[in-house]
Protein backbone atom coordinates (compact mmCIF):
# COMPACT_ATOMS: atom_id res chain seq x y z
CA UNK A 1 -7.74 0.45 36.40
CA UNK A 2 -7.60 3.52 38.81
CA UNK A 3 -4.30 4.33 40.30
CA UNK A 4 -3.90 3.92 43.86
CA UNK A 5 -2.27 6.85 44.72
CA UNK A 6 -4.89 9.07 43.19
CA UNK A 7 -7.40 10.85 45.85
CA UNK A 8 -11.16 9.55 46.01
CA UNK A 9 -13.54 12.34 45.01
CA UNK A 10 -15.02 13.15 48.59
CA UNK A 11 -19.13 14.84 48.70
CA UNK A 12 -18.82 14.94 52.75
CA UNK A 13 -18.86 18.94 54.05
CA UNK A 14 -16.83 19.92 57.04
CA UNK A 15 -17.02 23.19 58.87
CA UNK A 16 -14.31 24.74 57.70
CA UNK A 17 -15.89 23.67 53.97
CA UNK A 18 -18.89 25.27 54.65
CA UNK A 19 -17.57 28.25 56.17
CA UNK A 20 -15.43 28.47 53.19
CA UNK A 21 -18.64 28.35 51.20
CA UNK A 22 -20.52 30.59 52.95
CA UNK A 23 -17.95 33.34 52.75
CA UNK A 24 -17.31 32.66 48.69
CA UNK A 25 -20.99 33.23 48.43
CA UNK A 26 -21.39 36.48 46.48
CA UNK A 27 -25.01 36.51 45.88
CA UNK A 28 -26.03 37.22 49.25
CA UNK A 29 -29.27 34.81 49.39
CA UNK A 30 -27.95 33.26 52.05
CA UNK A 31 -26.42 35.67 54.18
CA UNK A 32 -29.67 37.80 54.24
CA UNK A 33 -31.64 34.72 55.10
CA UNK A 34 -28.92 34.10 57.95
CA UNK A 35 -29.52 37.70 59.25
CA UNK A 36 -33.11 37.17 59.12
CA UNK A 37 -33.59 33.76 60.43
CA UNK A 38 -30.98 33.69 63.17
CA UNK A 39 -32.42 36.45 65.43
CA UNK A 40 -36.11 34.50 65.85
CA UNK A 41 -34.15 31.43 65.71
CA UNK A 42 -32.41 32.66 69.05
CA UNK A 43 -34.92 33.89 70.57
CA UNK A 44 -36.96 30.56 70.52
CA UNK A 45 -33.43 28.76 72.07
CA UNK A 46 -33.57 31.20 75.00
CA UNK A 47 -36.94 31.35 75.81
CA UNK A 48 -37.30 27.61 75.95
CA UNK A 49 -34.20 27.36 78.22
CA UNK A 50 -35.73 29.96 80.36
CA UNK A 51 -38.94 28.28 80.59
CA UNK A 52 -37.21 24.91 81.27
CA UNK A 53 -34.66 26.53 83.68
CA UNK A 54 -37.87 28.20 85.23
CA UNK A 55 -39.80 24.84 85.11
CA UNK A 56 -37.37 22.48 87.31
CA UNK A 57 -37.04 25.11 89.71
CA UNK A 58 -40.55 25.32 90.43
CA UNK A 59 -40.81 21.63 90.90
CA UNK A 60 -37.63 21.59 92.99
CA UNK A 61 -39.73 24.08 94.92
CA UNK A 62 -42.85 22.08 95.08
CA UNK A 63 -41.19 18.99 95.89
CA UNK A 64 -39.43 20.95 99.11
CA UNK A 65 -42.76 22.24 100.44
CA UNK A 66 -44.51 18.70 99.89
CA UNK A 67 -41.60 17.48 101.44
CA UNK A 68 -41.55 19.56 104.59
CA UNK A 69 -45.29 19.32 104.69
CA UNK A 70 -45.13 15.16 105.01
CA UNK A 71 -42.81 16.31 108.62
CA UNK A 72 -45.08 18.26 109.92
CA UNK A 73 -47.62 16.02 109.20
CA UNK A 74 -46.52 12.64 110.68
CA UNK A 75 -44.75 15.12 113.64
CA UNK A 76 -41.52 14.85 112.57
CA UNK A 77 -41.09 18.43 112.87
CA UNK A 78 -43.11 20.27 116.34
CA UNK A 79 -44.90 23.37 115.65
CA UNK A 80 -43.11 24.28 119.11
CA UNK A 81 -39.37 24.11 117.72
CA UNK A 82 -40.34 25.92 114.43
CA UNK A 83 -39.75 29.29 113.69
CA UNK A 84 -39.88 31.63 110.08
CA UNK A 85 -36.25 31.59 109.85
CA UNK A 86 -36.27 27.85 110.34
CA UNK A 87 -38.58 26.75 108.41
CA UNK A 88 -36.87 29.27 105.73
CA UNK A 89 -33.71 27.04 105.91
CA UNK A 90 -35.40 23.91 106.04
CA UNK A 91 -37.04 24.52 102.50
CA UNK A 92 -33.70 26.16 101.03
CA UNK A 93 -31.45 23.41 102.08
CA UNK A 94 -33.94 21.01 99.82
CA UNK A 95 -33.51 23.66 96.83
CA UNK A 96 -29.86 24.54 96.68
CA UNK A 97 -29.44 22.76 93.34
CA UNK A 98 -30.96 25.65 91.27
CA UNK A 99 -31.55 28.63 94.05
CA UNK A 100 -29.05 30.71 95.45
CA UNK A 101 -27.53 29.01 99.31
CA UNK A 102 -29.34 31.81 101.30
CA UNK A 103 -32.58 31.85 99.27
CA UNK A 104 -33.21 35.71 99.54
CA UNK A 105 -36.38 36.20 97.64
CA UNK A 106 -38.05 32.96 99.54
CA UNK A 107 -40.91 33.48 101.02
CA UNK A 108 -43.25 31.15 103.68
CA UNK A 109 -46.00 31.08 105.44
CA UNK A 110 -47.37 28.27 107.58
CA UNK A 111 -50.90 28.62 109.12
CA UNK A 112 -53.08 26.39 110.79
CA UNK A 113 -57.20 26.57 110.55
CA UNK A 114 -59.73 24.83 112.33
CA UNK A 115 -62.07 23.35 109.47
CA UNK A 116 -60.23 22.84 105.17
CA UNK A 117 -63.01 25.47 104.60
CA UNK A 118 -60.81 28.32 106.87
CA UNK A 119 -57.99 27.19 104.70
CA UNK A 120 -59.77 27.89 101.43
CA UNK A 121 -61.01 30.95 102.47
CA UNK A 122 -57.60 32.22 103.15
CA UNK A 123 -55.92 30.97 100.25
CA UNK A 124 -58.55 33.42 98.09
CA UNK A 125 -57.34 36.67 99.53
CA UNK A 126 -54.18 37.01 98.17
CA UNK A 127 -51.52 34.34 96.66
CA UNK A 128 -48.58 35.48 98.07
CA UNK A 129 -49.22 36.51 101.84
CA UNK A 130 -48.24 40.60 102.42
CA UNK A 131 -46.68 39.04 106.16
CA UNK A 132 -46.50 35.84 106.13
CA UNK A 133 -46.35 33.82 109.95
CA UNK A 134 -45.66 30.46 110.86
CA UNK A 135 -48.26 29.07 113.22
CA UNK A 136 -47.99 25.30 112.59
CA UNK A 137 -50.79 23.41 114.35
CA UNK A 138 -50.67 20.29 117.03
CA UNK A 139 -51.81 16.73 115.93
CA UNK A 140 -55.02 16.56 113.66
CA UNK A 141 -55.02 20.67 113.14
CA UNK A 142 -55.39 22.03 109.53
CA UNK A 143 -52.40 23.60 107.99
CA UNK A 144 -51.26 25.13 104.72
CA UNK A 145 -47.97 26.04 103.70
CA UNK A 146 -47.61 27.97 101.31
CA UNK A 147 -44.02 28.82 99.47
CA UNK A 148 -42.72 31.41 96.99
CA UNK A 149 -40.05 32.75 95.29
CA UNK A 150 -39.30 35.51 93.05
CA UNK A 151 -37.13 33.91 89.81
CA UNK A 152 -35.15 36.22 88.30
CA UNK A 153 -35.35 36.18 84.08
CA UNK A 154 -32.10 36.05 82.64
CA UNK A 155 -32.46 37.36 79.69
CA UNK A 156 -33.86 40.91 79.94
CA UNK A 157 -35.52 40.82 76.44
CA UNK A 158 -37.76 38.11 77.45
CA UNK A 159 -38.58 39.75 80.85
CA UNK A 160 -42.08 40.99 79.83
CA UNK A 161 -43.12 37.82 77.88
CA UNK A 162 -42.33 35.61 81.15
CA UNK A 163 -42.70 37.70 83.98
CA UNK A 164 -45.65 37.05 86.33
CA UNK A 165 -44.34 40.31 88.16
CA UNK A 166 -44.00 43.90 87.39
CA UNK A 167 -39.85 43.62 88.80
CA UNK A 168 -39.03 41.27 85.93
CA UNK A 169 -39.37 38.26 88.41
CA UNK A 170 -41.45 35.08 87.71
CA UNK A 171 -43.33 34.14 90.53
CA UNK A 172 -42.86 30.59 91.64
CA UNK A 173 -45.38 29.17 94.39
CA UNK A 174 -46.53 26.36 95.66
CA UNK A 175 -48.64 25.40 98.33
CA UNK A 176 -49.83 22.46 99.90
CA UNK A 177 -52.87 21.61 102.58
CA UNK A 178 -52.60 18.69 105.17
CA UNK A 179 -54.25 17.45 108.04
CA UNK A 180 -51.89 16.37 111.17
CA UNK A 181 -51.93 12.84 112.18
CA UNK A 182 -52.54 11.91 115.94
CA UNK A 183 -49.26 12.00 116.66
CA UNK A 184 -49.08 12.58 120.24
């Protein structure tokens, strides 16, 4: 019969067991496998939090713009009250969550067109608008808003895999197109 006050034989590892390990390891298998491994291993961590960080802030974007769109639309917000640097804030206030309070590298531009096929045709020249307006139209006009922001990529290694710009910047954009109601 065993005796009570003898320890149990215990297989489990804890850090500190495996960092003891590690460093009594004198073959160095393992620590040039660690040296090897751990720099592509961080690299795919960072770049997939980039991209995700990236990601939510260009639906948090997207979701702003569709969301000031829908005003406009039902005439919540008059094309005679709106300005650039209000309808900068408006969109900003809606993306504080990941953007910075002021939203410096925001851009928008709000147009209105007589027929969709105006608004197509403008939308081919150039994504980002070189000066942007905001002309919002009057009930059943043709607009297109069009939002975008230049996200900054943290980590500086990864700025020419991700970058959609030559400034290490990602561009985020998003646009919607909307017909007014009647609602005057």
């Amino acid at each position: 019969m065993r005796n009570p006050k003898e320890k149990k034989p215990t297989n489990r590892l804890t850090p500190g067991g495996l960092l003891r390990r590690f460093c009594r390891e004198r073959k160095g298998a393992v620590a040039i496998e660690f040296v090897i491994l751990a720099p592509v291993f961080f690299l795919v961590v960072f770049a997939l939090l980039e991209s995700c960080i990236a990601f939510a802030a260009q639906q948090l974007m997207t979701n702003a713009t569709d969301d000031i769109a829908r005003q406009f639309r039902t005439g919540q917000l008059k094309a005679d009250d709106m300005n650039e640097e209000k309808l900068h804030d408006l969109i900003c206030v809606r993306m504080t969550v990941l953007f910075p309070s002021d939203c410096p590298a925001l851009s928008v531009d709000l147009r209105q067109f007589d027929t969709f096929r105006d608004a197509a045709n403008a939308l081919r020249s150039e994504i980002v608008p070189s000066s942007p307006e905001v002309d919002p139209g009057d009930a059943l006009s043709k607009n297109v808003l069009r939002v975008s922001y230049g996200w900054p990529i943290l980590m500086s290694f990864l700025h020419d895999v991700l970058s959609g710009k030559r400034d290490g910047k990602k561009l985020l954009f998003a646009t919607t197109t909307w017909q007014n109601e009647p609602f005057n």
